[in-house]
Protein backbone atom coordinates (compact mmCIF):
# COMPACT_ATOMS: atom_id res chain seq x y z
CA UNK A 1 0.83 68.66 -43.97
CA UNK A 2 2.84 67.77 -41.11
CA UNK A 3 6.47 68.58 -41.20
CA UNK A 4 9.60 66.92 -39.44
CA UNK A 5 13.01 68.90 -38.36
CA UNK A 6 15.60 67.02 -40.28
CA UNK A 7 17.65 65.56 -37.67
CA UNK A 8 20.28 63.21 -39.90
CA UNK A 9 23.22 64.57 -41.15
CA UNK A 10 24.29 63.80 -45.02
CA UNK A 11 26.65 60.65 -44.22
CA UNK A 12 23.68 59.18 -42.23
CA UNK A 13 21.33 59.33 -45.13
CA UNK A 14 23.42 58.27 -47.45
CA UNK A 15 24.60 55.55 -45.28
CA UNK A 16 20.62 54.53 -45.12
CA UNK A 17 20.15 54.84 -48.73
CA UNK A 18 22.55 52.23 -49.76
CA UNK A 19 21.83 49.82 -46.97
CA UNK A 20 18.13 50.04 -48.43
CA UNK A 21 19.40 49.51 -51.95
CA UNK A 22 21.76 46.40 -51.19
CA UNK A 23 18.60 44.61 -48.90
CA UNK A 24 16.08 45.26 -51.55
CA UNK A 25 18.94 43.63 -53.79
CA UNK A 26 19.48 40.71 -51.76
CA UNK A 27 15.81 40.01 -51.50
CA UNK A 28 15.07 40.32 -55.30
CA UNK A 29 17.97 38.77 -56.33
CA UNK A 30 18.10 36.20 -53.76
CA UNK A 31 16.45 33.29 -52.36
CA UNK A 32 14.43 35.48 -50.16
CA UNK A 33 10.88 35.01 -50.86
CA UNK A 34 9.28 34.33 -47.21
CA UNK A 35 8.38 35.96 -44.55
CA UNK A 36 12.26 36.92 -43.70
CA UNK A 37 11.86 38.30 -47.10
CA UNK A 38 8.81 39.98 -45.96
CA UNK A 39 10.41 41.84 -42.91
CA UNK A 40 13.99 42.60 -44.47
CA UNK A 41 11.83 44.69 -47.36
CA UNK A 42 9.64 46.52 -44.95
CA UNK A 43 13.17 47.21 -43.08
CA UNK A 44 14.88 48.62 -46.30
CA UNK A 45 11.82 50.84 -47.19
CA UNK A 46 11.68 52.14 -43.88
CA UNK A 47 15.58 52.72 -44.39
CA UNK A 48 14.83 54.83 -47.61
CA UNK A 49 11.91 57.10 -46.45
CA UNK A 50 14.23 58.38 -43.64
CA UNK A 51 17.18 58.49 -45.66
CA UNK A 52 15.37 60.52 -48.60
CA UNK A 53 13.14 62.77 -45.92
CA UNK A 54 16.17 62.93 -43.67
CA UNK A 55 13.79 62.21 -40.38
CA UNK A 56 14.50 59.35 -37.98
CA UNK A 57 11.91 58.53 -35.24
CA UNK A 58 13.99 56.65 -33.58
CA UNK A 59 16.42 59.90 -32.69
CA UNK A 60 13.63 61.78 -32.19
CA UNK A 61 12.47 59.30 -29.54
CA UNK A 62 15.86 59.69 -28.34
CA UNK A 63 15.78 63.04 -28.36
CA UNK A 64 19.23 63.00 -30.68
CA UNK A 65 19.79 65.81 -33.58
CA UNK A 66 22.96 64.59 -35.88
CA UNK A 67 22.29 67.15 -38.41
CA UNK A 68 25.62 69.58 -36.76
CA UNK A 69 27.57 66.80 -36.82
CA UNK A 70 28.84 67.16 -40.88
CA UNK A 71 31.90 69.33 -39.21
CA UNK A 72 33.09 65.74 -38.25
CA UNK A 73 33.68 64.37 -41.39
CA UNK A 74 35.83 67.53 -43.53
C-alpha cells in the first residue's frame, strides 16, 4: 500500500471537508443535474478524499508542506 506524508494542516482539512459537504448539497438539492453537476461532484469528492487522508497533490506538486503551520492559528 502506498502511503502519502500528510502535508495539510487541521484548518485546511476541515476547510475542504465542508466545502465538499455544501457542493454535494447544492448539487442534490439544487437544480444541478448536468454536466456542471457532473464536474462540481467530482470536485467535492476530490475535496473530501484529501481532506479525510490529509494529502494534497497539488502541494506536493508544489513542493508545499502546511502541516507546521497549526502554530498560526492558537
Amino acid at each position: 500500500m502506498i502511503r502519502q506524508k500528510r502535508n495539510m494542516n487541521i484548518m485546511d482539512r476541515v476547510t475542504r471537508f465542508v466545502i465538499s459537504l455544501v457542493l454535494l448539497g447544492i448539487v442534490i438539492f439544487g437544480p444541478l443535474w448536468n454536466l456542471l453537476g457532473f464536474f462540481i461532484v467530482l470536485l467535492s469528492v476530490l475535496f473530501l478524499i484529501a481532506g479525510i487522508t490529509g494529502f494534497c497533490p497539488f502541494y506536493k506538486s508544489i513542493n508545499v508542506d502546511f502541516t507546521k503551520s497549526d502554530e498560526y492559528f492558537k
